[in-house]
C-alpha atoms as a PDB file:
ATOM      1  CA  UNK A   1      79.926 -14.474  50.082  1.00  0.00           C
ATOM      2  CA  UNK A   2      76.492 -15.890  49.516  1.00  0.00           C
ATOM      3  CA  UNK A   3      75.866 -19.562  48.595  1.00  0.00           C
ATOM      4  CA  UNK A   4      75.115 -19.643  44.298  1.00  0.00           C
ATOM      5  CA  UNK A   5      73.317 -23.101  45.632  1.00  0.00           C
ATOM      6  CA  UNK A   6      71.162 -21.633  47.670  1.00  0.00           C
ATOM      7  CA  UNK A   7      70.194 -18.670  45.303  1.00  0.00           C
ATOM      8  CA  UNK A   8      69.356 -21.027  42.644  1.00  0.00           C
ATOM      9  CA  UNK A   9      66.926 -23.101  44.788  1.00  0.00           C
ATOM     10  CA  UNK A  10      65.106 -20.219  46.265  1.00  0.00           C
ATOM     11  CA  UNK A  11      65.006 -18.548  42.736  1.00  0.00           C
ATOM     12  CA  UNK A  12      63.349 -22.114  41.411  1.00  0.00           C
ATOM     13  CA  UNK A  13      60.937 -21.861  43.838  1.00  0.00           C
ATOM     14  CA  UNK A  14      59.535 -19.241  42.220  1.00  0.00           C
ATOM     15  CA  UNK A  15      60.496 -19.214  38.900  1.00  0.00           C
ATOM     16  CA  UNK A  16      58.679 -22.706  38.856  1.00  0.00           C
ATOM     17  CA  UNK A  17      55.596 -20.986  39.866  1.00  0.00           C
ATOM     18  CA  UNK A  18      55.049 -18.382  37.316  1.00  0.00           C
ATOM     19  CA  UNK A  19      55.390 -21.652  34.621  1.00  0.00           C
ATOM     20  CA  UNK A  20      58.739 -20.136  33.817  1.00  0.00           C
ATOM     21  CA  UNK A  21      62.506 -21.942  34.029  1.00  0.00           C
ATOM     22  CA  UNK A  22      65.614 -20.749  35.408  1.00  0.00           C
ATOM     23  CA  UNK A  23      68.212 -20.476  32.713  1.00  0.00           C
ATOM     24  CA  UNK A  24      71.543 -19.268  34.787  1.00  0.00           C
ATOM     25  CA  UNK A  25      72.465 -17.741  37.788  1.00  0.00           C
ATOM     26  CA  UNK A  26      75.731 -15.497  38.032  1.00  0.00           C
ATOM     27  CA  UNK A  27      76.948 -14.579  41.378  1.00  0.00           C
ATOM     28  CA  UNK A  28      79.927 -12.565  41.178  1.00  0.00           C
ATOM     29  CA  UNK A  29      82.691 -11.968  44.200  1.00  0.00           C
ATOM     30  CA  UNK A  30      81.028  -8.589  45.106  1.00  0.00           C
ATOM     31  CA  UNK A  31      77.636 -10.655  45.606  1.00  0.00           C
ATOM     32  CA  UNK A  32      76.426  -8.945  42.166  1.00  0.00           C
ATOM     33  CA  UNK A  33      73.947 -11.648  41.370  1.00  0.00           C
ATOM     34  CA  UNK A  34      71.781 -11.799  37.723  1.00  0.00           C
ATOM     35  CA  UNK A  35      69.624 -14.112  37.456  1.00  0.00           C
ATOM     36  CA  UNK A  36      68.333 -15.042  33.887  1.00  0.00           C
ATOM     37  CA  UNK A  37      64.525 -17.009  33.316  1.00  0.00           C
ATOM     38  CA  UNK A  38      62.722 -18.027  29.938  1.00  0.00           C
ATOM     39  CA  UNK A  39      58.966 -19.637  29.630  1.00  0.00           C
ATOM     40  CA  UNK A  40      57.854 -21.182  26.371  1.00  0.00           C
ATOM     41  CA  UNK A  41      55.223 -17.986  26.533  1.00  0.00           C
ATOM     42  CA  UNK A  42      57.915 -15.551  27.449  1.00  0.00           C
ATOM     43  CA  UNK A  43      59.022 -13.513  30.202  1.00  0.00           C
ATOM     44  CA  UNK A  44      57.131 -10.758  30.967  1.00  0.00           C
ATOM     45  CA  UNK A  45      58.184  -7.393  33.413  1.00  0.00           C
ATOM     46  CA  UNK A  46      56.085  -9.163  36.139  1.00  0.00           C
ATOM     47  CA  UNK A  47      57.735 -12.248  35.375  1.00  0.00           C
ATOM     48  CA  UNK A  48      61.163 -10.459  36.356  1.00  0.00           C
ATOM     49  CA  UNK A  49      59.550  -8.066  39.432  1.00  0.00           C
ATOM     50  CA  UNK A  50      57.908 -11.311  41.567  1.00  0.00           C
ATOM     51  CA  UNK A  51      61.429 -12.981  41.058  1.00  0.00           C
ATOM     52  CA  UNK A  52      63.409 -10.433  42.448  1.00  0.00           C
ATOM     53  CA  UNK A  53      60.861  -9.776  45.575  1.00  0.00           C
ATOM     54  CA  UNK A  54      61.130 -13.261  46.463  1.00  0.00           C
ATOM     55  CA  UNK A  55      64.583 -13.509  45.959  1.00  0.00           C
ATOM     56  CA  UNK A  56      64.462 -10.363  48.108  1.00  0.00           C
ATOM     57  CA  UNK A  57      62.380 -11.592  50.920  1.00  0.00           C
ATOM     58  CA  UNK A  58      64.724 -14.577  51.374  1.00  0.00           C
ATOM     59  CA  UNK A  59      68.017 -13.060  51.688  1.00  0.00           C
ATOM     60  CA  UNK A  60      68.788 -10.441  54.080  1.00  0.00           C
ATOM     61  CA  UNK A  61      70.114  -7.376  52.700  1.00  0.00           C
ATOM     62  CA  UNK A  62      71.584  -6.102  56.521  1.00  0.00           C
ATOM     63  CA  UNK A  63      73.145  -9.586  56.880  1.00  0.00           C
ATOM     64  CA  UNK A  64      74.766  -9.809  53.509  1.00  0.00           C
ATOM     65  CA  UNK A  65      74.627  -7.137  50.807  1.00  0.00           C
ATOM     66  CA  UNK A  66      73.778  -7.787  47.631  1.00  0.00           C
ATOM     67  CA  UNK A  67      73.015  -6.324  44.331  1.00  0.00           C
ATOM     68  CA  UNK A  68      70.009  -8.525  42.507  1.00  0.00           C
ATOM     69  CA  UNK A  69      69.179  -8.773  38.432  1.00  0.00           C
ATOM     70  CA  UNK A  70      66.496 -10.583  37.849  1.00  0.00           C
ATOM     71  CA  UNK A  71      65.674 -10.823  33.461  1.00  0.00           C
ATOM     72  CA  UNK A  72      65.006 -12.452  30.429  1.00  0.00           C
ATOM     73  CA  UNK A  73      67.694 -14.717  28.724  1.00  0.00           C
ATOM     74  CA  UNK A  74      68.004 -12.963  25.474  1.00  0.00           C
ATOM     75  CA  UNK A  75      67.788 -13.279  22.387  1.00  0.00           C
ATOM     76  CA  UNK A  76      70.905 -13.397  21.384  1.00  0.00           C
ATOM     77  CA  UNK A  77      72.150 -15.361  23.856  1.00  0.00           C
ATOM     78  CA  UNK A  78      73.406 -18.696  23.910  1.00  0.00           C
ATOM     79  CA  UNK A  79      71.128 -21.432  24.650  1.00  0.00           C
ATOM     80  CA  UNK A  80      72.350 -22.983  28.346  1.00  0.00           C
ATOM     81  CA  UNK A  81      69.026 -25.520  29.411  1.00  0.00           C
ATOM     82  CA  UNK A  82      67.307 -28.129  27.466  1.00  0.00           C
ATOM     83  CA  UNK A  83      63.896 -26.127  27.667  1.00  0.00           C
ATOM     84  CA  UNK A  84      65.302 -23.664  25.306  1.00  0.00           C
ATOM     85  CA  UNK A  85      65.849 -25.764  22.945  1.00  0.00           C
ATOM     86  CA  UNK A  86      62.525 -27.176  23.482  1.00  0.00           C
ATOM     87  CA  UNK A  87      60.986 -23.755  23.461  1.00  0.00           C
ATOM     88  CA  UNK A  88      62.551 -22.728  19.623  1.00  0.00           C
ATOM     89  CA  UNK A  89      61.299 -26.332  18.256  1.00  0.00           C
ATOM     90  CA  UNK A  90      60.465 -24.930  14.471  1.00  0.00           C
ATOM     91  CA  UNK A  91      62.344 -22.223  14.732  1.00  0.00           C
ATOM     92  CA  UNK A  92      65.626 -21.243  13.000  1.00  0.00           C
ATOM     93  CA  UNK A  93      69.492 -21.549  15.064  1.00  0.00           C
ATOM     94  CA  UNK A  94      72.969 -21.371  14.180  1.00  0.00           C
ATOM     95  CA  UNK A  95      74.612 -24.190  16.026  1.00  0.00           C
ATOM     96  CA  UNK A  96      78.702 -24.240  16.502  1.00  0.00           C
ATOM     97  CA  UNK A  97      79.951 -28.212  17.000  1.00  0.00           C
ATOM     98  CA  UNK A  98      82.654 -28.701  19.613  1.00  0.00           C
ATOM     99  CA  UNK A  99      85.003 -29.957  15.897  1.00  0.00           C
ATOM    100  CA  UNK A 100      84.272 -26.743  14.868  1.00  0.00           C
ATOM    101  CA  UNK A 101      81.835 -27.057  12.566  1.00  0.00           C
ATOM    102  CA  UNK A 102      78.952 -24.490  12.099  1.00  0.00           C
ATOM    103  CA  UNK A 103      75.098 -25.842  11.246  1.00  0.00           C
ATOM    104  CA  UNK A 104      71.919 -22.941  10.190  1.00  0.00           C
ATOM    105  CA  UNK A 105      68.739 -25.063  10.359  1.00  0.00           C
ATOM    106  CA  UNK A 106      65.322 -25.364  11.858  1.00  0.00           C
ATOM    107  CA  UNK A 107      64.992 -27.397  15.564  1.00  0.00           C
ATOM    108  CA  UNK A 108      62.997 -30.193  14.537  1.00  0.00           C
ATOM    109  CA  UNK A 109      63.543 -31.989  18.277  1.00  0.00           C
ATOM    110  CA  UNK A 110      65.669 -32.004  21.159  1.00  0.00           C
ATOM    111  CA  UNK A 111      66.695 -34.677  23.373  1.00  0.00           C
ATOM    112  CA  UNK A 112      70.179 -36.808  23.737  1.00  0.00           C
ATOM    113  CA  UNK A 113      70.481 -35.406  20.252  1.00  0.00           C
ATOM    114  CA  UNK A 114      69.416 -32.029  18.624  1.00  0.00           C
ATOM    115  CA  UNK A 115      67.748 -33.172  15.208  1.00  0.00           C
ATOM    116  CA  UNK A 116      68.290 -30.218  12.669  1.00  0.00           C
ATOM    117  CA  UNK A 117      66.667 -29.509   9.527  1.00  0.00           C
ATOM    118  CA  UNK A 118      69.174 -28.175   7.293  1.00  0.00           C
ATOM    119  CA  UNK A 119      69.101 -27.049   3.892  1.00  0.00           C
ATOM    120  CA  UNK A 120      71.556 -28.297   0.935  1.00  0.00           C
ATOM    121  CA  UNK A 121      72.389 -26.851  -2.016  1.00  0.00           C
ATOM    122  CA  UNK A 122      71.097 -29.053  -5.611  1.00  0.00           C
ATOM    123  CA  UNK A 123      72.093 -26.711  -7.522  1.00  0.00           C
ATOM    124  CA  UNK A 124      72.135 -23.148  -8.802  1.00  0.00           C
ATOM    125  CA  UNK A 125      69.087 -22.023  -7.178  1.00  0.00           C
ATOM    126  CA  UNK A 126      67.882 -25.596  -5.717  1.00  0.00           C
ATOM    127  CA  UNK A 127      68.167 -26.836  -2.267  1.00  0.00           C
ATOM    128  CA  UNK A 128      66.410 -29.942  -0.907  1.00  0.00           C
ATOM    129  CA  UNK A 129      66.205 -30.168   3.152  1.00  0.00           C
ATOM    130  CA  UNK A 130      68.096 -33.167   5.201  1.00  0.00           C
ATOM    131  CA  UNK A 131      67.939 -33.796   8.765  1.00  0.00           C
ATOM    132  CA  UNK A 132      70.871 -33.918  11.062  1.00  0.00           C
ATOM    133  CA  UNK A 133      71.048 -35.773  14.156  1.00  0.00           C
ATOM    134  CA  UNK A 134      73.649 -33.992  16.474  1.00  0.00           C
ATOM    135  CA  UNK A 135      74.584 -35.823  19.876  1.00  0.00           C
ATOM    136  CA  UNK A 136      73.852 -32.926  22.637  1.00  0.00           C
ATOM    137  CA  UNK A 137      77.167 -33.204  24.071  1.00  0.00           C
ATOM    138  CA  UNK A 138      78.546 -32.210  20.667  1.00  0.00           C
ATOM    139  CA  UNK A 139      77.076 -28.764  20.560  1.00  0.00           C
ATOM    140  CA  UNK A 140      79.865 -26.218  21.714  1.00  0.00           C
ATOM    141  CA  UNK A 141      76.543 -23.379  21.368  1.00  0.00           C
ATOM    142  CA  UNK A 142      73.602 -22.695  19.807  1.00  0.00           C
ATOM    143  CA  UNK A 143      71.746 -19.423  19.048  1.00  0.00           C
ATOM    144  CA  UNK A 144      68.449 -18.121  17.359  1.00  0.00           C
ATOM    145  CA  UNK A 145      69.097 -17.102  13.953  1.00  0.00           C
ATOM    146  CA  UNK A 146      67.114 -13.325  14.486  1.00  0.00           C
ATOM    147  CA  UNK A 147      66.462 -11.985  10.597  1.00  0.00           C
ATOM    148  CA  UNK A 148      65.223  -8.701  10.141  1.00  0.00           C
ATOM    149  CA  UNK A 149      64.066  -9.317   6.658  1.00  0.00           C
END
């Protein structure tokens, strides 16, 4: 069974390089092992390709066999690192609160807290904007709100 520590280092290495973070690392008990980046300018095929051939240069394939994923967080996916909350600053997420409670707004900043700028309704077609400080360790997850309109 290979080392997830080890894998994650190397893959930093790299990942680091191309101006890009590391987001998570999976490593399952067959050695299947995906390994998911982000940049604040994207992740590009090449991005993925010199990842994988470093990864690939480090580990032995004859000494351990492994099966190696190497791609882009998502969209959809839940946010795991600080960076990608600093990445979507101005942009819109749906954020679910470890109470329960579930937030739409626009990331204004990210730190020790996540400060949200959500909308309220005035009335029957008003809203005025508030912002909401949430403590990080409060946020259960947090996704891009994607709108096709």
């Amino acid at each position: 069974m290979m080392l997830k520590d080890s894998i994650i280092k190397t893959a930093e290495e790299k990942i680091n390089d191309l101006g890009a973070f590391l987001v998570d690392v999976t490593l399952t008990i067959n050695n299947n092992i995906t390994i998911y980046i982000d940049s604040f300018k994207g992740v590009t095929f090449n991005h993925c390709v010199t990842v994988s051939r470093y990864i690939e240069d480090r580990f032995d394939r004859d000494i351990e066999d492994y099966s190696l994923t190497v791609c882009s967080a998502g969209l959809e996916s839940p946010f795991k690192v600080e960076n990608q909350y600093k990445k979507n600053i101005g942009k819109e997420v749906k954020v679910l609160l470890t109470d329960g409670k579930r937030y739409k707004g626009k990331i204004l900043d990210y730190g020790e807290e996540l400060v949200l700028e959500v909308k309220k309704k005035t009335g029957r077609k008003s809203y005025n904007t508030e912002e909401l400080l949430i403590p990080a360790n409060n946020i259960k997850e947090t996704k891009l709100n994607i709108n096709f309109k």
